[in-house]
Protein backbone atom coordinates (compact mmCIF):
# COMPACT_ATOMS: atom_id res chain seq x y z
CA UNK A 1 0.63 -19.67 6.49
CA UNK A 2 2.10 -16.56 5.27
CA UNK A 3 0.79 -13.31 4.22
CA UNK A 4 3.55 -11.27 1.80
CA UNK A 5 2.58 -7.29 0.88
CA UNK A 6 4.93 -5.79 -1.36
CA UNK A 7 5.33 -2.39 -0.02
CA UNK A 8 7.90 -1.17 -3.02
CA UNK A 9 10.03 -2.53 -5.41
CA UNK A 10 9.44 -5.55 -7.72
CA UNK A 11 10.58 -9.13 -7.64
CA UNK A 12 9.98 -12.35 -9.59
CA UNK A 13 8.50 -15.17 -7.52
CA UNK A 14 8.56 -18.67 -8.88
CA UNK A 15 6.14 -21.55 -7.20
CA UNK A 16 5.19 -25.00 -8.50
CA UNK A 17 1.92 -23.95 -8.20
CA UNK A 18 1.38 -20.55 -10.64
CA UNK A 19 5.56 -20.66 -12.29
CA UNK A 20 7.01 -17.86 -12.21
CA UNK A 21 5.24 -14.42 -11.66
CA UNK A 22 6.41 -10.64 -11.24
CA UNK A 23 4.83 -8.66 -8.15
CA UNK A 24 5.41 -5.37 -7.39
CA UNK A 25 3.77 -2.68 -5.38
CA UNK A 26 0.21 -3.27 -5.03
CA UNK A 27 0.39 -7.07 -4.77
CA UNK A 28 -0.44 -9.58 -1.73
CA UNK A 29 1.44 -13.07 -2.20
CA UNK A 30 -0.87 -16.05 0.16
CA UNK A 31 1.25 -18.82 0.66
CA UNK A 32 -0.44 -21.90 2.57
CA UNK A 33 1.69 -24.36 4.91
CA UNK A 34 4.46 -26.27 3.61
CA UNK A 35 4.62 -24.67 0.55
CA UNK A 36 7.57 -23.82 -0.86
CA UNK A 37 8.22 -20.58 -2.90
CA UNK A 38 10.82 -18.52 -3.70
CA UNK A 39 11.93 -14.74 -4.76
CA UNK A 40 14.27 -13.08 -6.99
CA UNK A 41 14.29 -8.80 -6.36
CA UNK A 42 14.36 -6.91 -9.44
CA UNK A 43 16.80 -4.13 -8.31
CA UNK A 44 14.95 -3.87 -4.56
CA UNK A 45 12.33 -5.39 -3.00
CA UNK A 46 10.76 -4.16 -0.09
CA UNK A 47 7.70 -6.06 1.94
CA UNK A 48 6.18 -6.99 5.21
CA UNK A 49 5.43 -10.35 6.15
CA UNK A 50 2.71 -11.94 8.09
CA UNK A 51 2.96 -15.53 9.64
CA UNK A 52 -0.32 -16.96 10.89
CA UNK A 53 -0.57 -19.94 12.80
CA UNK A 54 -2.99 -22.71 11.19
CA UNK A 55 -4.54 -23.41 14.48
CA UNK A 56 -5.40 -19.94 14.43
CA UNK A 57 -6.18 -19.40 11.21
CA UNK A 58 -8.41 -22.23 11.54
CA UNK A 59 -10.30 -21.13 14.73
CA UNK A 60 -11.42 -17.61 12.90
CA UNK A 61 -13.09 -19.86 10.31
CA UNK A 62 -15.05 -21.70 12.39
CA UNK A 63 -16.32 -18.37 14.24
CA UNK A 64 -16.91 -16.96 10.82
CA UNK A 65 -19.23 -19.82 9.93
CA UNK A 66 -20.28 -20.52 13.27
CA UNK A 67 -24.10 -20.84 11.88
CA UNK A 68 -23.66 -23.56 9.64
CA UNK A 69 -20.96 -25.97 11.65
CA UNK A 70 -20.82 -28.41 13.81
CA UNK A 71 -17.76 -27.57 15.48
CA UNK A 72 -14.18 -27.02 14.63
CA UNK A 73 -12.98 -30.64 12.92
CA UNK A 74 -15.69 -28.98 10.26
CA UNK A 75 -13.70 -25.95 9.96
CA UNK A 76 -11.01 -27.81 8.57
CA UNK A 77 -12.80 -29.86 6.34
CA UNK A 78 -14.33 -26.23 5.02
CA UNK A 79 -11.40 -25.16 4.82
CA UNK A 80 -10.32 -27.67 2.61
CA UNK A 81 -13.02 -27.16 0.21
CA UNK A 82 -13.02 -23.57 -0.17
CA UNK A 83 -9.15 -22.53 -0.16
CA UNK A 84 -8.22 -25.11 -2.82
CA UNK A 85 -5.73 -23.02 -3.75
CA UNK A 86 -1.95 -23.56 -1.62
CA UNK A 87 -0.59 -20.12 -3.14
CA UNK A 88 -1.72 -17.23 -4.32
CA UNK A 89 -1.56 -14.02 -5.92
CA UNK A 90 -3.73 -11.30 -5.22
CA UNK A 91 -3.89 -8.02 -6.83
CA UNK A 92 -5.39 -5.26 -5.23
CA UNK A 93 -3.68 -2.36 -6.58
CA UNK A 94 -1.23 -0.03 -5.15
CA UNK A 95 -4.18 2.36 -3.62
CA UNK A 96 -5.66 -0.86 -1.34
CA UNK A 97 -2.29 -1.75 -0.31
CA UNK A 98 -1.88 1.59 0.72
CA UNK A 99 -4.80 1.33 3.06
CA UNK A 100 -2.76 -1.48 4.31
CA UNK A 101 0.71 -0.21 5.79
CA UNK A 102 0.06 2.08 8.80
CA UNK A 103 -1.87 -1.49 10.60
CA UNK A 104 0.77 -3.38 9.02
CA UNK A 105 3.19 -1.21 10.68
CA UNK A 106 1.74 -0.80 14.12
CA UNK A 107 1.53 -4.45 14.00
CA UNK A 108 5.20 -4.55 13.65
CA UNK A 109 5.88 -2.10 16.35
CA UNK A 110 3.77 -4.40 18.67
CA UNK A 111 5.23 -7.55 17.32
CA UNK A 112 8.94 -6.76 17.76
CA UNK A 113 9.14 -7.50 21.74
CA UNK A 114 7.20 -10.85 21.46
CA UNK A 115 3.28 -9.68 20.96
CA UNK A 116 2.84 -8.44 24.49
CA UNK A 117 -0.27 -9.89 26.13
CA UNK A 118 -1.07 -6.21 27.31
CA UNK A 119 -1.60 -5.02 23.74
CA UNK A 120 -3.05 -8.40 22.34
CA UNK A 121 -6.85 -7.12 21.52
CA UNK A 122 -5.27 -4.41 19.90
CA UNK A 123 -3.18 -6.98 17.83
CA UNK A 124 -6.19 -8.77 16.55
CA UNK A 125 -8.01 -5.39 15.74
CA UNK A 126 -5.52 -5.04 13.19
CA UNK A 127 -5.10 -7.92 11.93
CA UNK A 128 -8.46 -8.18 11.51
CA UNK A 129 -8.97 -4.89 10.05
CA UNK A 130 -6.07 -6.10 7.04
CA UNK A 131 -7.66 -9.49 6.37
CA UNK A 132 -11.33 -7.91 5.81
CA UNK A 133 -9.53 -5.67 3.04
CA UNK A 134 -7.53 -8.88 1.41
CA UNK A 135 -10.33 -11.42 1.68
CA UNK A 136 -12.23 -10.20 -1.27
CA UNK A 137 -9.53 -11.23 -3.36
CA UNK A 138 -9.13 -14.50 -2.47
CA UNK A 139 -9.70 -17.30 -4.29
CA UNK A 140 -12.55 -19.27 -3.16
CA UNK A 141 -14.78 -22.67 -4.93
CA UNK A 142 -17.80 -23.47 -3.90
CA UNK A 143 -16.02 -27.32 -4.17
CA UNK A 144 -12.92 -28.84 -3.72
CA UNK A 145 -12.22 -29.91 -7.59
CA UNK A 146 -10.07 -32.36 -7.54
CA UNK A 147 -6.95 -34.04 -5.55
CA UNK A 148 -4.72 -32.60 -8.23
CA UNK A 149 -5.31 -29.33 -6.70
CA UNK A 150 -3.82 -29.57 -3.52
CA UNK A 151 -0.08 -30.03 -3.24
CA UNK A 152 0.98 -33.96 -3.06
CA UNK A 153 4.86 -32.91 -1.77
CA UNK A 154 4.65 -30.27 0.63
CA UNK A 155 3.08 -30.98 4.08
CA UNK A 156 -0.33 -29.02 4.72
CA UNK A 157 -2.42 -28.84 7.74
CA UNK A 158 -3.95 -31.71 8.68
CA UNK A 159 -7.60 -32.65 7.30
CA UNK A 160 -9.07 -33.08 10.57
CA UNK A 161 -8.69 -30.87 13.08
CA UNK A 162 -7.69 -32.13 16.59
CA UNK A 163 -6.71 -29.17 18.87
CA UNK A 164 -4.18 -30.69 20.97
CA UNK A 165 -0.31 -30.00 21.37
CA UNK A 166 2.30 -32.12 18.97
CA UNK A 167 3.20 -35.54 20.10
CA UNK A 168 6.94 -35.59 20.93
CA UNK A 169 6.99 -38.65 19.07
CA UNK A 170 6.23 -36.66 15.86
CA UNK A 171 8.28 -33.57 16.53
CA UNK A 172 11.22 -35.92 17.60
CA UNK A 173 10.60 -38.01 14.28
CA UNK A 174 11.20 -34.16 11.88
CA UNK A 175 14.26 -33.38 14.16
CA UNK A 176 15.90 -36.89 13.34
CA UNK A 177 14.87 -36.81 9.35
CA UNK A 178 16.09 -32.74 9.46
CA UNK A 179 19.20 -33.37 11.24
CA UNK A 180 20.24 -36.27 8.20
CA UNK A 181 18.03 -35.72 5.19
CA UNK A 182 20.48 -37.41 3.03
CA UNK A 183 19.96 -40.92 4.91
CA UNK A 184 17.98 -43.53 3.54
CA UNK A 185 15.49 -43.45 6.05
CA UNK A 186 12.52 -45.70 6.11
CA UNK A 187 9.15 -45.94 8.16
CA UNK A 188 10.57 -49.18 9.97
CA UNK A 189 13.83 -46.95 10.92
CA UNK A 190 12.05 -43.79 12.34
CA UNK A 191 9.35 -46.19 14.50
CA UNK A 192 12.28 -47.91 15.97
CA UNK A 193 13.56 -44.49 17.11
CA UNK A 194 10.51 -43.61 18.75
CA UNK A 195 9.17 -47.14 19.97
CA UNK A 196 6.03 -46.98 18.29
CA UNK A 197 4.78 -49.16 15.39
CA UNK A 198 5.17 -47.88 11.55
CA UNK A 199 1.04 -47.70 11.39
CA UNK A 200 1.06 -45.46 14.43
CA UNK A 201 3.99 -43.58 13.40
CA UNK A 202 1.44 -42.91 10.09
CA UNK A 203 -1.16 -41.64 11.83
CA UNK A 204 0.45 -39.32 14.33
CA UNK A 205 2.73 -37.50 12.13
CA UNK A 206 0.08 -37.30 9.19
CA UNK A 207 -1.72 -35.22 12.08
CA UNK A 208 1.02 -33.59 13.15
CA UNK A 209 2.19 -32.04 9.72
CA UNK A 210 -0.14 -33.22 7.23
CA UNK A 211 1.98 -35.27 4.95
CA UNK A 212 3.36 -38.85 5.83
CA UNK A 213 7.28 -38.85 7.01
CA UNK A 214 8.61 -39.90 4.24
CA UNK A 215 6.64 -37.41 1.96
CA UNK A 216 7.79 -34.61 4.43
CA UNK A 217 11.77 -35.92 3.53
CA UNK A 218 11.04 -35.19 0.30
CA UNK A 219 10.30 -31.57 0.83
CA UNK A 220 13.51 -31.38 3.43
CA UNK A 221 16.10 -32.42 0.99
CA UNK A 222 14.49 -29.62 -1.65
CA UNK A 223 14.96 -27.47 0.76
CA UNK A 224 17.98 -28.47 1.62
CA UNK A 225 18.97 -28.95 -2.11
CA UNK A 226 17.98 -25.32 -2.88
CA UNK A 227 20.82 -23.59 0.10
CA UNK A 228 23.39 -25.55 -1.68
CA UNK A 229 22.91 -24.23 -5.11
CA UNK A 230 22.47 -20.73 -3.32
CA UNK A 231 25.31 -20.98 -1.10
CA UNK A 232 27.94 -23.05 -2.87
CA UNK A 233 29.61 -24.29 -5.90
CA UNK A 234 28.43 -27.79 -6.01
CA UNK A 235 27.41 -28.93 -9.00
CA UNK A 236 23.19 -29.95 -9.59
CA UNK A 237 24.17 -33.41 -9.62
CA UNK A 238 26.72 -33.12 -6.33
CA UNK A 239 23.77 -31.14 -4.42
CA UNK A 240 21.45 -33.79 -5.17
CA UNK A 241 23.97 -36.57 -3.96
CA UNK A 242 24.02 -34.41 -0.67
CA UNK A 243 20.62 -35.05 0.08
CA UNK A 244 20.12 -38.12 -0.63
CA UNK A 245 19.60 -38.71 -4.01
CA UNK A 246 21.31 -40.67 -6.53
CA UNK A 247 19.58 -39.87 -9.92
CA UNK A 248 20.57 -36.27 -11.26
CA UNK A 249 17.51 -36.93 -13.41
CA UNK A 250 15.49 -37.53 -10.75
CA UNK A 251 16.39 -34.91 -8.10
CA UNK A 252 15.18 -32.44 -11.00
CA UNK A 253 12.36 -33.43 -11.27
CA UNK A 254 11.43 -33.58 -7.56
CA UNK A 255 12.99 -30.23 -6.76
CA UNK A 256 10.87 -28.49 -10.47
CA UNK A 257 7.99 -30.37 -9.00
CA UNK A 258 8.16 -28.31 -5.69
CA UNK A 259 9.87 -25.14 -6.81
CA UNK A 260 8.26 -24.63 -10.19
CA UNK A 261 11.89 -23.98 -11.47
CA UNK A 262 14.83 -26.28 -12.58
CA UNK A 263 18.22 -26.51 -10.12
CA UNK A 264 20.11 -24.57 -13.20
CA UNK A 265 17.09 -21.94 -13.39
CA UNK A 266 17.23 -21.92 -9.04
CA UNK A 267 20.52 -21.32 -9.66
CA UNK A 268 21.00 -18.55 -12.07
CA UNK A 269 18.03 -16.38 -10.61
CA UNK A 270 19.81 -16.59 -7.01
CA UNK A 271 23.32 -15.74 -8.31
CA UNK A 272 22.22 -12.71 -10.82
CA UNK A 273 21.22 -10.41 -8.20
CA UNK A 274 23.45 -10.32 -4.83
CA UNK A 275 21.65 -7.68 -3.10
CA UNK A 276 18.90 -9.25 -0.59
CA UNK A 277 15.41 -7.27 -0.27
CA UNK A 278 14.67 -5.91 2.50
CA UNK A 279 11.89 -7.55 4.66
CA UNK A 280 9.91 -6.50 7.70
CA UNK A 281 8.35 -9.38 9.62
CA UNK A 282 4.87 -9.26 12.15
CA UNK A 283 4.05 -11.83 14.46
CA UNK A 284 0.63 -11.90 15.16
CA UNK A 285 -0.69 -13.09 18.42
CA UNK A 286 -1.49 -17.29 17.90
């Protein structure tokens, strides 16, 4: 997960999820796992951003609502009901941000040799000091509405909970589909590489990252897709050949489906401005 506070400046953020939007000083952007957003300064943008680990993330939920769970595989599924939400907005105003920056900064300063273990109580004191300030202003329901509202191309935690280290098979089975997005890979391919059967290849990367492999390709080649109409002159239709796909038509619609934007519109907003906002980036202890 990600936690963005503008500190100055404005920008225009685009997401499948809420379009496009304009934040500025003031504002706190919540991004969940796996989804994808982007930025565009307006003139300068200046912020500080907070990674969180899901496991940990996770674990602070169930301690919150230690009363009234089981244990932590409910966590997750409470989770799941009450953050329905994969990105968010938040406005608290430029006087509650302000309360912010001197933890956010500290945090930094501690952060920026590797969150020493000396100074890691002191790293949760903050952090928990800036999410008691933010947490009022997210977006909670009471029930999860409908499928429709979580994402169905980028990856998200897993529903269940297990608490146990990433199975090589599954880490080894992103490094192959990263390292050749454009291949036409398929289930019986990638359980070949890793000796296991397609069903168990299924399950273990589904609780690894959330999303099936070959719904986590489809999130690699927009990625993918997006740094070559950033970076290069290819044409929309060339990029998408690049990745894999052979329909201009469809490669649009994919890549507005995750992005919230059009290729063309990607294109243009990355391209008008050349000057890259500045960004200070925390660590907090996992």
């Amino acid at each position: 997960m990600k936690l963005i506070v503008v500190r100055a400046g404005s920008a225009l953020l685009y997401c499948r999820h809420f379009k496009e939007q304009i934040i500025s000083v003031g504002d706190v952007v919540l991004i969940g796992p796996g989804v994808l957003v982007g930025s565009e300064p307006e003139g300068f943008n200046t912020v500080t951003t907070v990674y969180l680990d899901t496991d940990y993330v996770v674990d602070q939920l169930y301690w919150q609502y230690v009363g009234l769970l089981q244990d932590r595989l409910d966590a997750q599924e409470l989770a799941d009901s009450l953050y329905c939400e994969p990105a968010q907005i938040l406005r608290l105003g430029e006087e509650r941000v302000g309360l912010l920056l001197p933890w956010l900064d500290e945090l930094v300063a501690l952060s920026v040799d590797g969150a020493p273990r000396p100074r890691f109580h002191r790293m949760q004191s903050l952090w928990l000091a800036i999410a008691d300030k933010i947490a009022p202003y997210v977006q909670v329901s009471a029930v999860r509405g409908s499928a429709s509202k979580r994402s169905t191309v980028s990856p998200n935690t897993p529903r269940y909970r297990r608490f146990a280290p990433l199975r090589e098979e599954a880490i080894a089975i992103h490094h192959i589909m990263k390292s050749d997005v454009a291949r036409h890979w398929t289930l019986e391919d990638l359980a070949h590489r890793v000796h296991l059967s397609q069903r168990q290849v299924s399950r273990l990367y589904l609780d690894a990252f959330g999303k099936t492999p070959l719904a986590h390709l489809r999130m690699l080649r927009v990625q993918e897709m997006a740094r070559l109409l950033k970076d290069t002159n290819m044409s929309v239709a060339r990029a998408a050949q690049e990745v894999g796909w052979r329909s201009h038509d469809y490669a649009s619609e994919v890549f507005r489906d995750a992005t919230g934007i059009t290729p063309h519109r990607y294109r243009t907003m990355n391209r008008s401005h050349p000057g890259d906002p500045t960004i200070r980036t925390t660590y907090p202890a996992r």
